[in-house]
Protein backbone atom coordinates (compact mmCIF):
# COMPACT_ATOMS: atom_id res chain seq x y z
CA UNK A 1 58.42 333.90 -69.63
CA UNK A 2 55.83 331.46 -68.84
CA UNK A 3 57.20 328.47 -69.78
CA UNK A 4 57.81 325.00 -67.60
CA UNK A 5 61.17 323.89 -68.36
CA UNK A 6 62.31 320.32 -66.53
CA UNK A 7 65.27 318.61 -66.29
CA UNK A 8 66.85 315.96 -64.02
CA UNK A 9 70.25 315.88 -63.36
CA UNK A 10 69.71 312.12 -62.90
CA UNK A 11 69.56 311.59 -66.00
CA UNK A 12 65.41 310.70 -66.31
CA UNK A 13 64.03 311.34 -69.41
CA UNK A 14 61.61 313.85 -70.38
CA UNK A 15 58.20 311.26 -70.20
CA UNK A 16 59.59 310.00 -66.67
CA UNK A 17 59.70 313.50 -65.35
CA UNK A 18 55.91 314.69 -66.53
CA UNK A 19 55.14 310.71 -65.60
CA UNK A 20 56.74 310.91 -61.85
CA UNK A 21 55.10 314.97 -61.82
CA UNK A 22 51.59 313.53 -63.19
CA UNK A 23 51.57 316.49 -65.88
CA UNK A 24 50.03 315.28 -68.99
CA UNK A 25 52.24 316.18 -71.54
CA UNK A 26 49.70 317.91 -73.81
CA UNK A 27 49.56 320.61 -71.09
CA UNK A 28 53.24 321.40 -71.50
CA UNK A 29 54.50 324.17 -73.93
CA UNK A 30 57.04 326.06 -74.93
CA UNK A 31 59.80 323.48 -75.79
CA UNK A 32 63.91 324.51 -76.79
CA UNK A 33 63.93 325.10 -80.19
CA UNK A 34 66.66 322.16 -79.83
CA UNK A 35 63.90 319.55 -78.15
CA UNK A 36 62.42 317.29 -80.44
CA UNK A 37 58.39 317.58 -79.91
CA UNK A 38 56.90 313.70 -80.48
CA UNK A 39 55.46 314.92 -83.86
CA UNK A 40 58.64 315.63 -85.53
CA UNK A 41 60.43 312.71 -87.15
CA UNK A 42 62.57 310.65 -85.34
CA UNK A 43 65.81 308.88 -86.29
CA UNK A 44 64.67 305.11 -85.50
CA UNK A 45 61.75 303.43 -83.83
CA UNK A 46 62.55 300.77 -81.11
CA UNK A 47 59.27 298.06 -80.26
CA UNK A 48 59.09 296.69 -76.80
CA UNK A 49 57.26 293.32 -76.57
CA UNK A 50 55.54 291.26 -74.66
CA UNK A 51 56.61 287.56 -74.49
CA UNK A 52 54.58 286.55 -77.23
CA UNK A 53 55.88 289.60 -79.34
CA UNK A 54 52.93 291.99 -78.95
CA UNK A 55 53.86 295.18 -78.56
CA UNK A 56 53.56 296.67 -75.19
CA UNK A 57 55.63 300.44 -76.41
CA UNK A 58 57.94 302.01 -78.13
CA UNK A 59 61.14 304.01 -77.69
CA UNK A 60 61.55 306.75 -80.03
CA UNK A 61 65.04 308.27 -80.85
CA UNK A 62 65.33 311.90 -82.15
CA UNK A 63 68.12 313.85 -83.67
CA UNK A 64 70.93 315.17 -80.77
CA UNK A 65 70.18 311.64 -78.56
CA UNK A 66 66.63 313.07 -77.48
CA UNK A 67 64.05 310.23 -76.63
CA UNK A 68 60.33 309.40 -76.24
CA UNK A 69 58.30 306.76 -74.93
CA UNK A 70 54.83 305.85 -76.15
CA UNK A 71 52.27 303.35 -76.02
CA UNK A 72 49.09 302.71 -77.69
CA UNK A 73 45.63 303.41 -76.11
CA UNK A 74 42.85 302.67 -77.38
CA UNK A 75 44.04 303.15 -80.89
CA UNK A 76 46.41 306.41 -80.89
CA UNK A 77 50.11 306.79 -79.40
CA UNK A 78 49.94 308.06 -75.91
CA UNK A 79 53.52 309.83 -75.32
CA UNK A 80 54.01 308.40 -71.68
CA UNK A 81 54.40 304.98 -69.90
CA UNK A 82 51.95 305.52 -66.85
CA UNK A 83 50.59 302.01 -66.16
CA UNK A 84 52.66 299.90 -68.88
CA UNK A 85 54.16 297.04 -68.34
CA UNK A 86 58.08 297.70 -68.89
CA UNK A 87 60.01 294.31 -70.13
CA UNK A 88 63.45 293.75 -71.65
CA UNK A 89 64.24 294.71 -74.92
CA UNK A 90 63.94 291.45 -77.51
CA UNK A 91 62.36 289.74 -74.68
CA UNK A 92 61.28 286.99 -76.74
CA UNK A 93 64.69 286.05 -77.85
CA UNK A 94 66.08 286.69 -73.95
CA UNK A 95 63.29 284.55 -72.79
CA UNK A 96 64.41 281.85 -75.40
CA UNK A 97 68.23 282.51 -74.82
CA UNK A 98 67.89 282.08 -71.52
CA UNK A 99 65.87 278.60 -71.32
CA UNK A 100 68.58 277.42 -73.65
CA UNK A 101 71.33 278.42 -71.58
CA UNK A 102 73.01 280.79 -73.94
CA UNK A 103 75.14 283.17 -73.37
CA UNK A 104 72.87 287.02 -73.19
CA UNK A 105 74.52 289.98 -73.47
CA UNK A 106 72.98 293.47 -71.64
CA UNK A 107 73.96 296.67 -73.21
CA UNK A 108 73.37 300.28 -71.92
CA UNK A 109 70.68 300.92 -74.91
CA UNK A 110 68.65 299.46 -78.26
CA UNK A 111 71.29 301.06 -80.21
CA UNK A 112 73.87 299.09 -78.82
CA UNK A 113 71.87 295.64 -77.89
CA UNK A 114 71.00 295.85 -81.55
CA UNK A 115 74.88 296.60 -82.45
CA UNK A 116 75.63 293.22 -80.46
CA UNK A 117 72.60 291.47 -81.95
CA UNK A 118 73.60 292.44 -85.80
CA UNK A 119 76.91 290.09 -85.29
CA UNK A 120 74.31 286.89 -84.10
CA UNK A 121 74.22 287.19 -80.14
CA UNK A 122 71.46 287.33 -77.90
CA UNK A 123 71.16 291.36 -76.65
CA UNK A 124 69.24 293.52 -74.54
CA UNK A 125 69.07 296.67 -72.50
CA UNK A 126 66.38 297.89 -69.98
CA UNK A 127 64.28 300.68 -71.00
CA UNK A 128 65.08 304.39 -69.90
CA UNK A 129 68.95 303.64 -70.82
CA UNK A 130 71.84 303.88 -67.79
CA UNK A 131 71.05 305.36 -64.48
CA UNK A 132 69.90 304.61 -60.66
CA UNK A 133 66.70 302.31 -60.43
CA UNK A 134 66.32 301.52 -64.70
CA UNK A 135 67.23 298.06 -64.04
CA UNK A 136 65.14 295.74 -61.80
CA UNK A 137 65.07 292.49 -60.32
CA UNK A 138 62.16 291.47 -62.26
CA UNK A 139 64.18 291.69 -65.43
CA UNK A 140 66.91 289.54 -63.99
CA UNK A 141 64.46 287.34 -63.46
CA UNK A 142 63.82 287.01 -66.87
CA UNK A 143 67.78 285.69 -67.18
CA UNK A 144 67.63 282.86 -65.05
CA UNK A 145 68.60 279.82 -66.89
CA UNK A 146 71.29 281.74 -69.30
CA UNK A 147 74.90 280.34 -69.47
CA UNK A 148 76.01 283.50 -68.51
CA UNK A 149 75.49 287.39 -68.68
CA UNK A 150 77.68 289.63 -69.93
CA UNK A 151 77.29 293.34 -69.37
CA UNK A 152 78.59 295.56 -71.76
CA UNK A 153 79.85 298.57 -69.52
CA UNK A 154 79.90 302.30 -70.70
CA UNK A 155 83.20 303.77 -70.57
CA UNK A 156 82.23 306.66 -68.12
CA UNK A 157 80.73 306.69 -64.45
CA UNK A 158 77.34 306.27 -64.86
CA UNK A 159 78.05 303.13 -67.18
CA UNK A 160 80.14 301.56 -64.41
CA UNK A 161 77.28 302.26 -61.64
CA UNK A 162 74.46 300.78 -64.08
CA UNK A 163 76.55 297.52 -64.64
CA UNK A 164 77.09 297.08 -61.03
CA UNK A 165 73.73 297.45 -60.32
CA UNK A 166 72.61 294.98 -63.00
CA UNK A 167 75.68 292.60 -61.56
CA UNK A 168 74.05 293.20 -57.86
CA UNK A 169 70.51 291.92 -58.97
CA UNK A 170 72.03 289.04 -61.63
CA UNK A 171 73.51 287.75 -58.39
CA UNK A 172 70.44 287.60 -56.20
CA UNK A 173 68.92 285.16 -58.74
CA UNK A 174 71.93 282.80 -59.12
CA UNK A 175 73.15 284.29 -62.61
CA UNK A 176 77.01 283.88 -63.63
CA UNK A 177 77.47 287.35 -65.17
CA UNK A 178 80.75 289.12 -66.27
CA UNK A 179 81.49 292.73 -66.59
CA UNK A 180 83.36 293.64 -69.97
CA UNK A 181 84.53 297.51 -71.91
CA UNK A 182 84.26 298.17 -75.40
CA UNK A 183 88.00 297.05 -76.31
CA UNK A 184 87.54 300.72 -79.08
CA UNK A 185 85.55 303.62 -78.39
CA UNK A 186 83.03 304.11 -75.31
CA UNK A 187 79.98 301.52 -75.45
CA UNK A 188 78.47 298.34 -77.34
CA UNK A 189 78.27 299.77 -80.49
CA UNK A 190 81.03 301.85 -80.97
């Protein structure tokens, strides 16, 4: 009928597929009436910084788990993250956290680093949520120093391949991490 439809059974999200394609998303129509489109309202807002707390993007959470990523250029929201810097969530507090050997906790998104975070720890989560490649060694790097990192695992397969994968690149840079479940329900926050 017309319309592009993606989808990657990965588990990429919508801006990484036009991103990785080189579609601006502007040229793309014809959404699911069950897609959230970047102007409707979304359910929270989550602000990635820099280490001095400027913000470098956003994450933007819609109704039904749907998510967006935008940054500002040159005044107005640009709904993609081609060329921006991508950094830990709450990397100032990390960054502190970790020079005073504290104890960090990595959780599979903002919802849930901000779950941990609510009850006084130190949390974060990568950007882009669980899957193959979303965490780097660069933002292990950003751990070294920390008493210890604990990785909150998802309760299902791709939450057990993410933590390993974070464990894997904690332990190239010399940091103790641990691997622990949600003692109720699937993740962090539940």
């Amino acid at each position: 009928d017309g319309r592009l439809l993606l989808h990657c059974h990965a588990g990429c999200s919508y801006d990484d597929i036009i991103s990785a394609l080189d579609i601006p998303s502007k040229e793309l129509s014809g959404k699911g009436e069950n897609e959230s489109s970047p102007d409707s309202e979304s359910e929270v807002t989550y602000s990635y910084t820099d280490e001095n707390g400027a913000e470098l993007y956003q994450v933007l959470r819609y109704p039904g788990k749907d998510f967006k990523q935008r940054h500002l250029e040159d005044g107005a929201y640009v709904w993609n993250m081609k060329g921006v810097r991508r950094v830990l969530y709450h990397l100032p507090s990390v960054l502190e956290a970790a020079a005073a050997g504290k104890t960090i906790f990595v959780c599979a998104g903002e919802k849930d680093a901000d779950a941990v975070r609510s009850i006084g720890e130190v949390a974060t989560c990568n950007v882009g949520g669980e899957g193959k490649g979303k965490w780097t060694d660069e933002y292990s790097k950003c751990l070294v120093g920390a008493k210890i990192v604990v990785v909150i695992v998802d309760k299902d397969e791709t939450g057990r391949k993410h933590a390993k994968a974070i464990r894997d690149s904690l332990q190239k840079v010399g940091v103790p991490c641990a691997l622990m479940q949600a003692k109720k329900g699937k993740d962090a926050y539940d």
